[in-house]
Protein backbone atom coordinates (compact mmCIF):
# COMPACT_ATOMS: atom_id res chain seq x y z
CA UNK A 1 0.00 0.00 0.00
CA UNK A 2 1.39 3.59 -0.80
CA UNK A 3 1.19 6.10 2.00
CA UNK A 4 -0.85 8.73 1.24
CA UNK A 5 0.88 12.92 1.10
CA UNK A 6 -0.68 12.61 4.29
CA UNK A 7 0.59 9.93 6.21
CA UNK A 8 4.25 10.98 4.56
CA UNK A 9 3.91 14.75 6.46
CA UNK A 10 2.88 12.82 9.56
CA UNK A 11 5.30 10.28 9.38
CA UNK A 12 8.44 13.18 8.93
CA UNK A 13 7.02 14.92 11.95
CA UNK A 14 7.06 11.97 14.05
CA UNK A 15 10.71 11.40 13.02
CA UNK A 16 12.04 14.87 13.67
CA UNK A 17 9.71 15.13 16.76
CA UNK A 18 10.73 11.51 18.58
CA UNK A 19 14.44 10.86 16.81
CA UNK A 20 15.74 14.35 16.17
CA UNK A 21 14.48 16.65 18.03
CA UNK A 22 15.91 15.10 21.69
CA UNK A 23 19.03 14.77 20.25
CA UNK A 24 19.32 18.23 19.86
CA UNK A 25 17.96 19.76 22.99
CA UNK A 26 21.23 21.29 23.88
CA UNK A 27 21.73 23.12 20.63
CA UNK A 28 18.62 25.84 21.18
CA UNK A 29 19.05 27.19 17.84
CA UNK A 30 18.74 23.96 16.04
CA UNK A 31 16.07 22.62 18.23
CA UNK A 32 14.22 26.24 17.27
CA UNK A 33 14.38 25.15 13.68
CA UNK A 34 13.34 21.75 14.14
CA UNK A 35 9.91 23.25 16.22
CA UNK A 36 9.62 25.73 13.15
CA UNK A 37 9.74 22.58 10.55
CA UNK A 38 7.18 20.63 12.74
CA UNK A 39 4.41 23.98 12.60
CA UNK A 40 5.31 24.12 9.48
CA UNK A 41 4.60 20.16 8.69
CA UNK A 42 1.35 20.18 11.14
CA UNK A 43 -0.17 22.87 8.96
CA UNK A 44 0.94 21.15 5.25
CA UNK A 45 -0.34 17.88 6.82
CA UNK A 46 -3.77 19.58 6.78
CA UNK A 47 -3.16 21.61 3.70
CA UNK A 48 -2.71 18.80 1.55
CA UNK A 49 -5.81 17.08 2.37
CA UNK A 50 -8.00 20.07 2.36
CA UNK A 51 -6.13 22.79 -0.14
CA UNK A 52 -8.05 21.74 -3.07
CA UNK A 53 -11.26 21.74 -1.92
CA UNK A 54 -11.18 25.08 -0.23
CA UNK A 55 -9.61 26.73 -3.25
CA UNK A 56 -12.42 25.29 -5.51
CA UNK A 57 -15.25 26.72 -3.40
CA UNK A 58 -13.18 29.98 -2.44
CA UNK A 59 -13.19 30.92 -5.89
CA UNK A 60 -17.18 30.09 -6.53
CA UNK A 61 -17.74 32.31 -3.52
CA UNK A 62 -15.50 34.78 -5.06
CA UNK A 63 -17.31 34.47 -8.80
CA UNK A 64 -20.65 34.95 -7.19
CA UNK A 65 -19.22 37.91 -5.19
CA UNK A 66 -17.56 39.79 -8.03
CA UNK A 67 -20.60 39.16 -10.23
CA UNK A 68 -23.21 40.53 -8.04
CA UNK A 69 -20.91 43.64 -7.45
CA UNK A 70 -20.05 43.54 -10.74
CA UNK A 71 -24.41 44.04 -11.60
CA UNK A 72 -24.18 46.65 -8.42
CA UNK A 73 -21.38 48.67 -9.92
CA UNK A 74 -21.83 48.99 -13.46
CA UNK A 75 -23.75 52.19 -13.25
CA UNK A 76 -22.01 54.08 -10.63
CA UNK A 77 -18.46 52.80 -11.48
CA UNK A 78 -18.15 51.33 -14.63
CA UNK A 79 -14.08 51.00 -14.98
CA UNK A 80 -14.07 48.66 -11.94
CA UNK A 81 -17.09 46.43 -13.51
CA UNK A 82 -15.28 46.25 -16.39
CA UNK A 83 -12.39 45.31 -14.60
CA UNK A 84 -14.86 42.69 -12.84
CA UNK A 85 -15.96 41.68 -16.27
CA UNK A 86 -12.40 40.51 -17.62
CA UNK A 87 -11.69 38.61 -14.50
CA UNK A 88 -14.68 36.32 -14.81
CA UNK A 89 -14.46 35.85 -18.53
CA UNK A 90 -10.95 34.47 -17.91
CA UNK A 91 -11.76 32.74 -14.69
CA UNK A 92 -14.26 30.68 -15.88
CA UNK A 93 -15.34 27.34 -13.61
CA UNK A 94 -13.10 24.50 -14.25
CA UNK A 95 -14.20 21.51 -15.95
CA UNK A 96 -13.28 18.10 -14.76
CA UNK A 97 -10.95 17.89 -11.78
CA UNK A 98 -8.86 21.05 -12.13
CA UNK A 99 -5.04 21.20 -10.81
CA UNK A 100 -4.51 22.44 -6.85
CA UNK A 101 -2.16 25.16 -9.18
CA UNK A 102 -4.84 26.09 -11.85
CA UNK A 103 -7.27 26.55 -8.56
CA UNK A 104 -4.55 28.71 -6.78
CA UNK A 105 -3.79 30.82 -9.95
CA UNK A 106 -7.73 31.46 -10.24
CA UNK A 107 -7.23 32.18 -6.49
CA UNK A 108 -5.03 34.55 -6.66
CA UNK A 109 -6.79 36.53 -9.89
CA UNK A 110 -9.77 36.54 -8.08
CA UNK A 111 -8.63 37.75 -5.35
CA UNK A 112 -6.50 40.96 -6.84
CA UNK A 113 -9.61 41.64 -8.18
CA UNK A 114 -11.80 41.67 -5.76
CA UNK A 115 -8.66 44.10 -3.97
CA UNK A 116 -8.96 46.08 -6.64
CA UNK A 117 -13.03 46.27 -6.30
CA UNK A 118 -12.65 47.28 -2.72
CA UNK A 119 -10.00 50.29 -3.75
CA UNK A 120 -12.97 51.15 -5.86
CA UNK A 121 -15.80 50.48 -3.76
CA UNK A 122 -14.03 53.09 -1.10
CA UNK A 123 -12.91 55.67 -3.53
CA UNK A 124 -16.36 56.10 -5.09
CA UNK A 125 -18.53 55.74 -1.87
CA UNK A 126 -19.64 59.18 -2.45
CA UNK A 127 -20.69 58.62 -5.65
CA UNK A 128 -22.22 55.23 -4.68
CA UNK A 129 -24.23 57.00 -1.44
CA UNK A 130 -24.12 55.71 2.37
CA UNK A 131 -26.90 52.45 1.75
CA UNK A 132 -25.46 51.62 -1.16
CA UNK A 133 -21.91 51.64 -0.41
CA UNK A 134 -22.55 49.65 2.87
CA UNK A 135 -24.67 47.26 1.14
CA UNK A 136 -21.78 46.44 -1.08
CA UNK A 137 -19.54 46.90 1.67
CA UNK A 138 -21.11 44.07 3.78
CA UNK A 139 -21.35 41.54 1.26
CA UNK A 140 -17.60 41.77 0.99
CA UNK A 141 -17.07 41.85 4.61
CA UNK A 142 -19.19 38.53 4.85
CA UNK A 143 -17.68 36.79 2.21
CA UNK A 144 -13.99 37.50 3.94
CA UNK A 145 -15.42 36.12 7.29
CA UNK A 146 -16.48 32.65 5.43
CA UNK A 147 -13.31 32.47 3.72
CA UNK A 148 -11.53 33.09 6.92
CA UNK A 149 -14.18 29.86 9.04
CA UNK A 150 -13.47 27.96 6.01
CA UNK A 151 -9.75 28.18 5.99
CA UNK A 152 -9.43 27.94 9.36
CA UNK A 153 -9.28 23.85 9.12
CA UNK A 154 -5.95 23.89 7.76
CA UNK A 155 -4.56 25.94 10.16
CA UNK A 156 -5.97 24.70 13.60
CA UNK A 157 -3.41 21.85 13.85
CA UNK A 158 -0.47 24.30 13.45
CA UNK A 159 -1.70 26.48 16.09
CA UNK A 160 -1.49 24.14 18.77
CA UNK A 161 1.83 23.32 18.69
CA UNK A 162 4.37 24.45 21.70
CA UNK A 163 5.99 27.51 21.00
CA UNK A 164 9.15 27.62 19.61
């Protein structure tokens, strides 16, 4: 039976945590780095289970996001719907079982668009009026709280490791 990436994080931990990591408890520095390396391997032990999955539905959150601004915006701020508009004729929905890389490069698109949305959400509040504006404003701010709850999975593990 192969190991899965899994059980090959977990099974480097254990072996710096048990083998290496007493041997070293005089050398402070080195036994630092080895604590870093295990945080580090506690959180991709998560990652690589759950990575792909949260990408995937991070960006549908972020299409259905960008397109109802995009509907909100096109009257009062045109340039950034436009700007909307190229993002999600690019970043279309993948097809079959899309690449943890393709879904982080649509990530990361997404997501400097939607930054760039905000810039322009704030510098034409005026323009967009107080209800409006907050409206918009909250929908963002909601859809960065469930991205936050739904990320959080990968990095709970991490978290509760000693301190190094």
């Amino acid at each position: 039976m192969i190991p899965s990436s899994r059980e090959l994080i977990a099974g480097i931990a254990r072996t710096l945590e048990n083998d290496v990591l007493p041997e070293l408890a005089n050398a402070t520095w080195t036994a630092s780095s080895i604590r870093s390396c295990l945080t580090l391997l506690a959180h991709l032990e998560e990652r690589v289970v759950h990575e792909g999955r949260i990408l995937y539905q991070d960006n549908a959150d972020m299409r259905a996001l960008l397109g109802r601004l995009r509907a909100d915006l096109s009257e009062p701020l045109p340039q950034a719907a436009i700007g909307i508009s190229l993002v999600l004729d690019v970043t279309r929905p993948p097809t079959g079982y899309p690449s943890v890389e393709e879904l982080d490069a649509t990530n990361q698109r997404l997501k400097a668009t939607l930054e760039q949305t905000i810039t322009a959400l704030h510098e034409g509040r005026s323009g967009l009026g107080e209800t409006r504006f907050q409206a918009l404003n909250g929908s963002i701010l909601a859809y960065l709280a469930a991205a936050a709850e739904r990320d959080r999975i990968m990095f709970a593990k991490a978290s509760g490791k000693p301190p190094l």
